[in-house]
C-alpha atoms as a PDB file:
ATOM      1  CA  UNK A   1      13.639 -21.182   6.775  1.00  0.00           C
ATOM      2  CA  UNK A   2      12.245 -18.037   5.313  1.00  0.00           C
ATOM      3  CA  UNK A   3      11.162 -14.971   6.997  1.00  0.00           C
ATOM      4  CA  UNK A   4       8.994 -12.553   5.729  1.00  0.00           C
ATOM      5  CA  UNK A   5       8.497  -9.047   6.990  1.00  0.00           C
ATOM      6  CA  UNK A   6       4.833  -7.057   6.449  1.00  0.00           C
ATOM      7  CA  UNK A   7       3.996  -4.139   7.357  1.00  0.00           C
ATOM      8  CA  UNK A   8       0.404  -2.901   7.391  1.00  0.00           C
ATOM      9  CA  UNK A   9      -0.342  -6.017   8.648  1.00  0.00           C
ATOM     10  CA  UNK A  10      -3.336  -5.277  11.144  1.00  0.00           C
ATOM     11  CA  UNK A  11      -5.663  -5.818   8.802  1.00  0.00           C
ATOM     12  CA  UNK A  12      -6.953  -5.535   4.911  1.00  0.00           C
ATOM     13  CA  UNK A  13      -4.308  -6.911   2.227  1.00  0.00           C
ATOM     14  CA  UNK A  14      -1.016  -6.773   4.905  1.00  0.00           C
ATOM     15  CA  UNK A  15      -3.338  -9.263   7.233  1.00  0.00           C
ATOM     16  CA  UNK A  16      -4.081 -11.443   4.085  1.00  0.00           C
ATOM     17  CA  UNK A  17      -0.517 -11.436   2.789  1.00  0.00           C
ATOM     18  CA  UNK A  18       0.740 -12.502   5.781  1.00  0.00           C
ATOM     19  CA  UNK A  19      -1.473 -15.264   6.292  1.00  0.00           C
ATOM     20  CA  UNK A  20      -1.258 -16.324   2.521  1.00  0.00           C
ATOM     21  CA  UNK A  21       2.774 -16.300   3.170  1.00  0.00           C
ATOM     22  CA  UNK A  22       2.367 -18.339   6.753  1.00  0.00           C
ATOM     23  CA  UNK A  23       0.412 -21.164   4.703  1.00  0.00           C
ATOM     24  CA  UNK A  24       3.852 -21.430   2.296  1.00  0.00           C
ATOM     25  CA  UNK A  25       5.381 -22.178   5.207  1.00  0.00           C
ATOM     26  CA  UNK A  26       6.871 -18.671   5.634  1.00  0.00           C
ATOM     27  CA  UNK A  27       7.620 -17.236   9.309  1.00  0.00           C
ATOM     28  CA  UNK A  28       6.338 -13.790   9.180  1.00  0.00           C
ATOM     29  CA  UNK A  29       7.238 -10.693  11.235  1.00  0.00           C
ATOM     30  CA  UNK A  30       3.896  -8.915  11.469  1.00  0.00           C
ATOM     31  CA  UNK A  31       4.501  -4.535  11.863  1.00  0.00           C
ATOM     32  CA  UNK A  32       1.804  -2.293  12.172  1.00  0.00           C
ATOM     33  CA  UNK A  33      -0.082   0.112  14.368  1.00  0.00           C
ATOM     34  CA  UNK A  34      -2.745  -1.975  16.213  1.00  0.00           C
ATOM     35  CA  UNK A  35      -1.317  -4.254  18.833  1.00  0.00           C
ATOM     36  CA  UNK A  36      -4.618  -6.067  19.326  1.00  0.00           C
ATOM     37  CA  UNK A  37      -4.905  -6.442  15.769  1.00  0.00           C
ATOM     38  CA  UNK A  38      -1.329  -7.479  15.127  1.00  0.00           C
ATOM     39  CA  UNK A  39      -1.477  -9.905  17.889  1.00  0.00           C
ATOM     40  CA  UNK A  40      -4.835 -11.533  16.723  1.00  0.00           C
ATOM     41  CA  UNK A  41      -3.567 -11.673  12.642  1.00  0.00           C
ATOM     42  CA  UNK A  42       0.085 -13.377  14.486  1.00  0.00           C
ATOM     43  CA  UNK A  43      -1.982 -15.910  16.201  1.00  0.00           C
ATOM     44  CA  UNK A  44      -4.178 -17.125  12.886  1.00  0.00           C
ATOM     45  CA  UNK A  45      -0.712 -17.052  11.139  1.00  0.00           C
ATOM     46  CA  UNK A  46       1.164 -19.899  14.039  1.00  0.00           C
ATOM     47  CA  UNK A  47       3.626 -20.004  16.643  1.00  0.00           C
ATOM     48  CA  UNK A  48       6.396 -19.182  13.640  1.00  0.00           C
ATOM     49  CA  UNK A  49       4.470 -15.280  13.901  1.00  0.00           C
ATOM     50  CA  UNK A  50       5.507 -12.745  15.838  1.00  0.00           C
ATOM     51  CA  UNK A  51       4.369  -8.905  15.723  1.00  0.00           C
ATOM     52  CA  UNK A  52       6.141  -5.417  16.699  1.00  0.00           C
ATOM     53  CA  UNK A  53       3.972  -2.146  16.912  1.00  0.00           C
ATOM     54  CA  UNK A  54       5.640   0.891  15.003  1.00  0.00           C
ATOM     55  CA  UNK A  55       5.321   3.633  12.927  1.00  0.00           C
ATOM     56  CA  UNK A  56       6.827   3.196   9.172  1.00  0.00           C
ATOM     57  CA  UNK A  57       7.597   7.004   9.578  1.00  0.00           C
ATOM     58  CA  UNK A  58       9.670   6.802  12.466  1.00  0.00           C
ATOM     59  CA  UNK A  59      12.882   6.021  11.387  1.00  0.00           C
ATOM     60  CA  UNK A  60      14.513   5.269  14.774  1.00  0.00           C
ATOM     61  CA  UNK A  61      11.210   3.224  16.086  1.00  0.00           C
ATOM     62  CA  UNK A  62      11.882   1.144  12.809  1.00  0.00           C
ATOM     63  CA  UNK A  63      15.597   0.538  13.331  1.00  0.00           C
ATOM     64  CA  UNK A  64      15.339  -0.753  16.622  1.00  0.00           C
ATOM     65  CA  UNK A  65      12.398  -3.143  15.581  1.00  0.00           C
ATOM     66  CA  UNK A  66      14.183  -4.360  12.496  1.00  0.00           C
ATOM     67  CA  UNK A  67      17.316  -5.806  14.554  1.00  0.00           C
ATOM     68  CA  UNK A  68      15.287  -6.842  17.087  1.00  0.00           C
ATOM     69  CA  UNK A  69      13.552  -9.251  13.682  1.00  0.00           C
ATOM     70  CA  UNK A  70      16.796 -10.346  12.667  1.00  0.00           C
ATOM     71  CA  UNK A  71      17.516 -11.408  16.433  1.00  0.00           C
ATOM     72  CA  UNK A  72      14.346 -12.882  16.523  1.00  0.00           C
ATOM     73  CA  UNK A  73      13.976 -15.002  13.709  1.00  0.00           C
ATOM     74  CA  UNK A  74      17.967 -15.249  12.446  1.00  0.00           C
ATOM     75  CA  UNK A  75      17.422 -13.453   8.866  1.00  0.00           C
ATOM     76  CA  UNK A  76      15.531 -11.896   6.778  1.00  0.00           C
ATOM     77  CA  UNK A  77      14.418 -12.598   2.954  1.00  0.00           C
ATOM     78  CA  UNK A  78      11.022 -11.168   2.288  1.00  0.00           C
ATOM     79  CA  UNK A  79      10.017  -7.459   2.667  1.00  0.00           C
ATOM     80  CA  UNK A  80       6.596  -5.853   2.575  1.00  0.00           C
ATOM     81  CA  UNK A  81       6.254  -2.447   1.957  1.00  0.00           C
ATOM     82  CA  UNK A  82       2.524  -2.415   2.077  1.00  0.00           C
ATOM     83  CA  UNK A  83       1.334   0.160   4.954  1.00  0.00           C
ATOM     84  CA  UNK A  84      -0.585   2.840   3.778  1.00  0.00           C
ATOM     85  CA  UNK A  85      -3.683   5.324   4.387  1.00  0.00           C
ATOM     86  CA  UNK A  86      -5.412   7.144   2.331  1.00  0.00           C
ATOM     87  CA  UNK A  87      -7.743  10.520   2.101  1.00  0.00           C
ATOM     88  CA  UNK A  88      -9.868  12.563  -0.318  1.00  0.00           C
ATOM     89  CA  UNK A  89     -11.137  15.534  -1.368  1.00  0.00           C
ATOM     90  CA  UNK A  90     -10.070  18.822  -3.425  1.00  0.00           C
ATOM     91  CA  UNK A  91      -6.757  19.724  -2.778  1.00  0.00           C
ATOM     92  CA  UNK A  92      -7.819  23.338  -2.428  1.00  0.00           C
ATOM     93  CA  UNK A  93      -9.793  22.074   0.640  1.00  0.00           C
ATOM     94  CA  UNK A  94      -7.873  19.380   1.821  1.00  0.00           C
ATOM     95  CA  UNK A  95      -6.556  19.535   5.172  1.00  0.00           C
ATOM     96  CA  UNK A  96      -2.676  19.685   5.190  1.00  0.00           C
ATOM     97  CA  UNK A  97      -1.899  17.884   7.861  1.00  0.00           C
ATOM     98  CA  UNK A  98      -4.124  15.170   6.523  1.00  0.00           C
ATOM     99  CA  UNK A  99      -2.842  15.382   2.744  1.00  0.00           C
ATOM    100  CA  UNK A 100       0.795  15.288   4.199  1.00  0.00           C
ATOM    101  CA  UNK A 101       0.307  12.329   6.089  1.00  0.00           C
ATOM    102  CA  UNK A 102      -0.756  10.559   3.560  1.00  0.00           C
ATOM    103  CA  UNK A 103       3.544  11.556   1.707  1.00  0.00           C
ATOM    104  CA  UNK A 104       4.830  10.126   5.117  1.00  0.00           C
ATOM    105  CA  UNK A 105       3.090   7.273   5.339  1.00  0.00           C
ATOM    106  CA  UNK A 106       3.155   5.789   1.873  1.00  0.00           C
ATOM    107  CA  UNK A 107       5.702   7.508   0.290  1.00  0.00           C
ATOM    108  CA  UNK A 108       8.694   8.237   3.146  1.00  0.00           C
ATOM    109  CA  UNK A 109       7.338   5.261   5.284  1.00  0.00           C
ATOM    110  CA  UNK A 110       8.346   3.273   2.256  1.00  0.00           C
ATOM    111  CA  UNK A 111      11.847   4.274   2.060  1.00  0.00           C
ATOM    112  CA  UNK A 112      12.084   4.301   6.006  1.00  0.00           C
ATOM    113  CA  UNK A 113      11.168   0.565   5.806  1.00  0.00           C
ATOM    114  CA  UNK A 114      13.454   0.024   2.862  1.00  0.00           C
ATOM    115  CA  UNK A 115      16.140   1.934   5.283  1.00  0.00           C
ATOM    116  CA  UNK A 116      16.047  -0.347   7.961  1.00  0.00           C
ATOM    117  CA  UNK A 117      15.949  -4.194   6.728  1.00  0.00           C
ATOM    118  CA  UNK A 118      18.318  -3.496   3.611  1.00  0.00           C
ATOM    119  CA  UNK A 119      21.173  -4.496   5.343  1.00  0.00           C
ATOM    120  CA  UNK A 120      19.258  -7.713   6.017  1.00  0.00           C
ATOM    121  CA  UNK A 121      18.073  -8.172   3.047  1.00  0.00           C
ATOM    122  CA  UNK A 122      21.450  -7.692   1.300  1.00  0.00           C
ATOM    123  CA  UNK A 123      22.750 -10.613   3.770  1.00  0.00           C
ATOM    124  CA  UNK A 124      20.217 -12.990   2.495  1.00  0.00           C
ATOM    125  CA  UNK A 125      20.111 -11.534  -1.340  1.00  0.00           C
ATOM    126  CA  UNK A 126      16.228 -10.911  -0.768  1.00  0.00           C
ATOM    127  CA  UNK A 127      13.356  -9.245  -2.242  1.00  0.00           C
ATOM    128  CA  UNK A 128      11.679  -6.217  -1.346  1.00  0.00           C
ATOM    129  CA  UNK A 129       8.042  -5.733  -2.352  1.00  0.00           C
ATOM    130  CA  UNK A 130       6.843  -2.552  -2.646  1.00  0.00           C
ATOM    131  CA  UNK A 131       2.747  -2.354  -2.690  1.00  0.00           C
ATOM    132  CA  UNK A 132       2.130   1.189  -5.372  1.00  0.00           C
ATOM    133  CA  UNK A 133      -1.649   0.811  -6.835  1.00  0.00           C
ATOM    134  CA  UNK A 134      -3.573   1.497  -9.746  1.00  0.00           C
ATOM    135  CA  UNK A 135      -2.651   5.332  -8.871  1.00  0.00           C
ATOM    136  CA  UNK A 136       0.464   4.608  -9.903  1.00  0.00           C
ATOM    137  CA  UNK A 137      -0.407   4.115 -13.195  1.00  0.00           C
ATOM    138  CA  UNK A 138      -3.878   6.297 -13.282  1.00  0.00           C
ATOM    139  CA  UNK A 139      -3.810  10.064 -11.622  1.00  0.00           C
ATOM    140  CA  UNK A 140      -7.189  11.194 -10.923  1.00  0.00           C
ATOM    141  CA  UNK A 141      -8.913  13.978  -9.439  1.00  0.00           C
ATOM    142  CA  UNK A 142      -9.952  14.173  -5.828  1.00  0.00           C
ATOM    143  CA  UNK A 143      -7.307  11.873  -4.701  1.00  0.00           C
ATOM    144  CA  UNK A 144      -3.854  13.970  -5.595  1.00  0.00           C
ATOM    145  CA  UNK A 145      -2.499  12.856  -2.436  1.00  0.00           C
ATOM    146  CA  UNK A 146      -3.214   9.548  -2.948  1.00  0.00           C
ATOM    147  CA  UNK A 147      -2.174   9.431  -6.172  1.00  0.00           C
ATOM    148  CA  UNK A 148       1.042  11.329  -5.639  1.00  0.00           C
ATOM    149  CA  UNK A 149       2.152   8.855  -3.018  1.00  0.00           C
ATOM    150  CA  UNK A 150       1.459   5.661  -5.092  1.00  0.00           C
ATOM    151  CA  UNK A 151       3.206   7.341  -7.941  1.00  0.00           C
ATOM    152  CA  UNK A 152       5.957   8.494  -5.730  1.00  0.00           C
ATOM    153  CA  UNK A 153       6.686   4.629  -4.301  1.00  0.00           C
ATOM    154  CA  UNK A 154       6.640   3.398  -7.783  1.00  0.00           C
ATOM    155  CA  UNK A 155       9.738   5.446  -8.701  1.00  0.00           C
ATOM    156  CA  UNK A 156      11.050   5.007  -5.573  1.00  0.00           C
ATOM    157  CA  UNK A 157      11.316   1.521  -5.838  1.00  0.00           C
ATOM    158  CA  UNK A 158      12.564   1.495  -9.675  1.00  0.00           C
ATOM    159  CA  UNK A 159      15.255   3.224  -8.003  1.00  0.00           C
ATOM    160  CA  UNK A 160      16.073   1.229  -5.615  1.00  0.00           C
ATOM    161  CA  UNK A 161      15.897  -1.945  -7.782  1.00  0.00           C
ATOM    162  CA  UNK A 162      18.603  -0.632  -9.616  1.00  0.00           C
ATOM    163  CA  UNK A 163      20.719   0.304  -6.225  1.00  0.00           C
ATOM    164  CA  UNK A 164      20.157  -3.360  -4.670  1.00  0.00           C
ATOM    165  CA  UNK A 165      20.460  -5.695  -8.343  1.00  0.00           C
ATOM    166  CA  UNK A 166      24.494  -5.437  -7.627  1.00  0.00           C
ATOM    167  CA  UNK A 167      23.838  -7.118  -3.963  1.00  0.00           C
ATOM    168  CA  UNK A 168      21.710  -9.735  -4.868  1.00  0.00           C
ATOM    169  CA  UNK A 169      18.321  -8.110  -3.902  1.00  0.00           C
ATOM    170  CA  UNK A 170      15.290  -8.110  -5.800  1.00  0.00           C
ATOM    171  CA  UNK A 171      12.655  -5.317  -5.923  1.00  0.00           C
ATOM    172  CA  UNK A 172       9.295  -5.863  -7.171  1.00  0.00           C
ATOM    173  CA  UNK A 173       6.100  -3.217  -7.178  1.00  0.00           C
ATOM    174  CA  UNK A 174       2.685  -4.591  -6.741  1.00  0.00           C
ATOM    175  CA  UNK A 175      -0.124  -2.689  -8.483  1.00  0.00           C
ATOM    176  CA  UNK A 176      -3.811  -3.491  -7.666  1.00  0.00           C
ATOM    177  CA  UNK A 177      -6.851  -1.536  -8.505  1.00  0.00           C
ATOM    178  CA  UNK A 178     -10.100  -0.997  -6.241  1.00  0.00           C
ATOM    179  CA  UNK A 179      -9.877  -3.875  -3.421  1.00  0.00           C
ATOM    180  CA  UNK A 180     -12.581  -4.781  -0.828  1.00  0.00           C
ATOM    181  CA  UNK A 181     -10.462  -3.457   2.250  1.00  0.00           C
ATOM    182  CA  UNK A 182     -11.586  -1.212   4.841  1.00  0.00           C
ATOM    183  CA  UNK A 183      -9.556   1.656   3.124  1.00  0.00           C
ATOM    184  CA  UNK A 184     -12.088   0.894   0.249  1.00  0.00           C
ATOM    185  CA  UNK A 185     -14.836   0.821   2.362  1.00  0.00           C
ATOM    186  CA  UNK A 186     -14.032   3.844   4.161  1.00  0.00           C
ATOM    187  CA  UNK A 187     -13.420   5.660   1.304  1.00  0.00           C
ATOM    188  CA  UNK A 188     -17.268   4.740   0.063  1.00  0.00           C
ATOM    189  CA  UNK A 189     -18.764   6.410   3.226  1.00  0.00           C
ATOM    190  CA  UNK A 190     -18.150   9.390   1.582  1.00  0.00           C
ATOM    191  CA  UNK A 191     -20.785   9.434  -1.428  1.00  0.00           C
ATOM    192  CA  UNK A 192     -19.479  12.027  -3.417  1.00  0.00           C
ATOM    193  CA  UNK A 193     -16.038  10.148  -3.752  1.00  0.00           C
ATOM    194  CA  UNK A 194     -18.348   6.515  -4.168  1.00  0.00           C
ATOM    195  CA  UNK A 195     -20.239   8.687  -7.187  1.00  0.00           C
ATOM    196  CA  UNK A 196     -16.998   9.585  -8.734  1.00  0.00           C
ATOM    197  CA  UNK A 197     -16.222   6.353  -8.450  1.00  0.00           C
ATOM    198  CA  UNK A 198     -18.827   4.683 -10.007  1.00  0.00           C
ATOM    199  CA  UNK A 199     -18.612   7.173 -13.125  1.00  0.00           C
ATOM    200  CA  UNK A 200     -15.070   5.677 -14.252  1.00  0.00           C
ATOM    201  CA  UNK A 201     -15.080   3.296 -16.911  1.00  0.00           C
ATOM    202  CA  UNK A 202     -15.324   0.037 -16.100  1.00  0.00           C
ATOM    203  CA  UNK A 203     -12.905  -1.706 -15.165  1.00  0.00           C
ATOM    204  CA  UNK A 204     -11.590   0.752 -13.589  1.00  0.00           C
ATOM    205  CA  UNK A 205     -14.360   2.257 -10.769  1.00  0.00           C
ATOM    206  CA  UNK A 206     -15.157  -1.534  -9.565  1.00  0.00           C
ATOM    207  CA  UNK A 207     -14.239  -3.380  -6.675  1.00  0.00           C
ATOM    208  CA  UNK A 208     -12.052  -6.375  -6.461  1.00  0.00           C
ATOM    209  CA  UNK A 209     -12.361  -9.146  -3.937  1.00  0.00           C
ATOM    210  CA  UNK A 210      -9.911  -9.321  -1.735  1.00  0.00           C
ATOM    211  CA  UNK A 211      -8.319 -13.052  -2.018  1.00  0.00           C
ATOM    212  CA  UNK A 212      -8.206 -13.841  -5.625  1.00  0.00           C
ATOM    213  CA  UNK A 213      -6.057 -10.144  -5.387  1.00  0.00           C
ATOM    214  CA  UNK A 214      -3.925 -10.977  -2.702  1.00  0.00           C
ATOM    215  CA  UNK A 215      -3.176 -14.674  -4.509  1.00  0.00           C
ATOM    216  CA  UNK A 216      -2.310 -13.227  -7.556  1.00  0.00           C
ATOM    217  CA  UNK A 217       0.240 -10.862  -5.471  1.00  0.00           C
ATOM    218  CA  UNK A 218       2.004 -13.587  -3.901  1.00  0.00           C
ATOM    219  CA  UNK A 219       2.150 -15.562  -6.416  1.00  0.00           C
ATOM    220  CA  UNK A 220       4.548 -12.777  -8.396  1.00  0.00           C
ATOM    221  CA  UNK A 221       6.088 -11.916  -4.733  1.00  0.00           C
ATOM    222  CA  UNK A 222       7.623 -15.505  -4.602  1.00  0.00           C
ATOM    223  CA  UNK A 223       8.684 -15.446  -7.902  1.00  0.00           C
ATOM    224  CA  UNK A 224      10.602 -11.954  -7.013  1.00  0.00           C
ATOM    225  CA  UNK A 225       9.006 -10.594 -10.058  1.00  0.00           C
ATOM    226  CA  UNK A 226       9.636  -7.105 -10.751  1.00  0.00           C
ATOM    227  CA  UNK A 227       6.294  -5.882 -11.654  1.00  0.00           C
ATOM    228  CA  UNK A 228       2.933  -7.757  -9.827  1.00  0.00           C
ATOM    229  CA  UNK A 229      -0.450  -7.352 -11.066  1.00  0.00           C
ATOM    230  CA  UNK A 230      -3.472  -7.823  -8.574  1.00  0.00           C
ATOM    231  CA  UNK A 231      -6.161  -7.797 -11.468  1.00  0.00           C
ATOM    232  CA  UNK A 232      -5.524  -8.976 -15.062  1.00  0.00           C
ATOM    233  CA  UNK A 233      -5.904  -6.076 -17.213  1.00  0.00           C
ATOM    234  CA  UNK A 234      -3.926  -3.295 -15.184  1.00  0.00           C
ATOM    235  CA  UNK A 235      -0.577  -4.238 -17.166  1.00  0.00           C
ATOM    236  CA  UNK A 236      -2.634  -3.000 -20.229  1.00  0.00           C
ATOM    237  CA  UNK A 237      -2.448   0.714 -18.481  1.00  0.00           C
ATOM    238  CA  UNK A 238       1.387   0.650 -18.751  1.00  0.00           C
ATOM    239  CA  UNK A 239       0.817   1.190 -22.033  1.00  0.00           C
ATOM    240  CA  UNK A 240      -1.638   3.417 -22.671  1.00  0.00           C
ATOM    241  CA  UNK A 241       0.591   5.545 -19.826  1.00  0.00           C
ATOM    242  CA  UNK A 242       1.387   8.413 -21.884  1.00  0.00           C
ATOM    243  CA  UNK A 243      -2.204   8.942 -22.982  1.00  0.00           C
ATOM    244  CA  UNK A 244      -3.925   8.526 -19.691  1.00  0.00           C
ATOM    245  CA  UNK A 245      -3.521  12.219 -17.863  1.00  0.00           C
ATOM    246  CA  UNK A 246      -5.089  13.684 -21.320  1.00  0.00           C
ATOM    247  CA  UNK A 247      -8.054  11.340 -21.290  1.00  0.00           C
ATOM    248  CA  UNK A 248      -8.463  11.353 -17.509  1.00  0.00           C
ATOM    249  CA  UNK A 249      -8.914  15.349 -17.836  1.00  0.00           C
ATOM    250  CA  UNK A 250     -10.762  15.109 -20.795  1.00  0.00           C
ATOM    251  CA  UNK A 251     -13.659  13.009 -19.051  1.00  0.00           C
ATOM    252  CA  UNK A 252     -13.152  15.233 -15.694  1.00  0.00           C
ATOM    253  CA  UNK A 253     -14.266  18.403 -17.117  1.00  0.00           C
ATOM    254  CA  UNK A 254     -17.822  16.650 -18.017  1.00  0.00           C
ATOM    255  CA  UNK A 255     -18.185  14.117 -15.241  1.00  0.00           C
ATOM    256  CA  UNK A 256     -17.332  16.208 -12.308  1.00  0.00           C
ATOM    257  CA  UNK A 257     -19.380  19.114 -12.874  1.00  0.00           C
ATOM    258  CA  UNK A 258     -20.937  19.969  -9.463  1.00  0.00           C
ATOM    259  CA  UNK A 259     -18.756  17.496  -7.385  1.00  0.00           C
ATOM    260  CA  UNK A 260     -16.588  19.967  -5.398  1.00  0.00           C
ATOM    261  CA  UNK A 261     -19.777  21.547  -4.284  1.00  0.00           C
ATOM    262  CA  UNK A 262     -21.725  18.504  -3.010  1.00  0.00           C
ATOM    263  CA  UNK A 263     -18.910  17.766  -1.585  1.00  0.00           C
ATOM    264  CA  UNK A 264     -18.432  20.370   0.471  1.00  0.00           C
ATOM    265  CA  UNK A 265     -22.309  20.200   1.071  1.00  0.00           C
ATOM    266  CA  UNK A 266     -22.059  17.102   2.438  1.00  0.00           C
ATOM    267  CA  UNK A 267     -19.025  18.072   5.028  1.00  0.00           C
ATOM    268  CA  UNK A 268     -16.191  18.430   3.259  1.00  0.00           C
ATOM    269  CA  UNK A 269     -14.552  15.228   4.917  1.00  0.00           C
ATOM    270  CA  UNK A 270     -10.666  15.516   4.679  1.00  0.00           C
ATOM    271  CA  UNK A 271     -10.073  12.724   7.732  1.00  0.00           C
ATOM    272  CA  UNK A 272      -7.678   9.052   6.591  1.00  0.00           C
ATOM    273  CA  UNK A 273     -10.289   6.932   5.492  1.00  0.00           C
ATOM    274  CA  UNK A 274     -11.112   3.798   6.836  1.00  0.00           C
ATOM    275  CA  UNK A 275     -10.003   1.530  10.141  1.00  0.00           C
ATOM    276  CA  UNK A 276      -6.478   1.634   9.314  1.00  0.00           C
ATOM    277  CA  UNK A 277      -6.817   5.518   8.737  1.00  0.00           C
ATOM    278  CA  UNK A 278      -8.113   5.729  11.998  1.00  0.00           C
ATOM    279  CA  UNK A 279      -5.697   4.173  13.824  1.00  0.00           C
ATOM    280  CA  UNK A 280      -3.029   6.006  11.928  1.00  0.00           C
ATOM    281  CA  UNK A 281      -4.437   9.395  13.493  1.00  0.00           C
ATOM    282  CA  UNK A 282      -4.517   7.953  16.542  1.00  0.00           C
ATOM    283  CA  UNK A 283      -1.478   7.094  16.572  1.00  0.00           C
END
């Protein structure tokens, strides 16, 4: 038997995962924020499911729940770092509350996770899959927090691949660009990010469909790959790397002339973005 853990799972790409895994034949330990949510995605994935509400930054919360997965289902092989939220906006104007959320969540809740089933993972020799994003690899205005976080968990799990190789347990990073999720489509609700958007060269301002994504990410997750690619060209970016923040401020100077303004025209939006984002300030 193999047990996977995902967190994020309430919905978007942790939902999708999780059922992609269950199909394999994988029992999956569903974490996230919505209990409704969780317990509707555990039910589509089959009586091997289960689900636990907590909060990736709360270290103690996550302790508890990650013995009470290893009592549950016997062991642990399969890790998904995936919960995350998201926000946007200068940083000038961003809200700092909002913009630090954003670190806790994606960046410390990473580690937190990472924390807590290691010692599980390190009994089975498994894998730990860490979900960074296209702003790993591409910094770009009006989403430094965003970006920073993504870039953050990317080096964070590097790091910890090289910790973990001695015991037996994999780390992999999965990088996808633009993805129809609800953190997509929150972000679009605000039109001056969706403009900025749609001014980046294609392929990089389009969005991706959801499944052929997620496939492509558990394909490379099984495999206990150590980089994953959710779209075909981002390995491409790695590299270009070095030449990317010259470019990317090149092209900012000309295509974002008048964007701070309208955005502050138009509200000045700093909230999470999206259902998930929601939920997360809820919470």
């Amino acid at each position: 038997m193999t047990v996977a853990v995902v967190t994020g799972a309430a919905r978007g790409l942790g939902e999708l995962m999780a059922k992609k895994l269950a199909r394999r034949g994988i029992k999956v330990a569903l974490l996230g924020l919505e209990p409704e949510e969780l317990a509707r995605v555990a039910k589509e994935c089959g009586s091997g499911a289960a689900f636990w509400t907590v909060d990736v930054t709360d270290d103690a919360a996550l302790a508890v729940v990650a013995a009470e997965v290893k009592e549950h289902f016997g062991r642990i092989d399969i890790v998904v770092a995936n919960a995350g939220v998201a926000t946007g906006g200068p940083v000038e104007f961003s809200d700092p509350a909002t913009f630090n959320r954003v670190i806790q969540v994606n960046l410390l809740g990473s580690a937190s996770t990472a924390r807590a089933f290691l010692p599980a993972l390190r009994e089975s020799k498994g894998y730990f899959f860490q979900i960074a994003s296209l702003a790993a690899l591409i910094s770009v205005p009006m989403m430094a927090a965003y970006c920073a976080s993504k870039s953050g968990v990317e080096a964070f799990a590097h790091s910890l691949r090289a910790e973990v190789a001695v015991h037996g347990v994999g780390v992999g990073v999965g990088y996808l660009s633009w993805t129809d999720t609800d953190m997509v489509r929150g972000a679009d609700q605000d039109v001056v990010l969706r403009d900025m958007r749609a001014k980046m060269p294609y392929p990089g301002g389009k969005t991706y469909a959801l499944e052929p994504t997620v496939d492509r990410l558990v394909a490379g997750l099984l495999r206990r790959r150590p980089q994953v690619y959710g779209q075909w060209w981002l390995p491409a970016l790695r590299v270009a790397r070095p030449l990317v923040p010259t470019v990317v401020t090149m092209k900012s100077v000309k295509l974002l002339e008048g964007f701070e303004e309208r955005w502050k025209a138009a509200g000045a939006d700093t909230r999470l973005v999206g259902a998930g984002g929601a939920a997360n300030t809820e919470e």
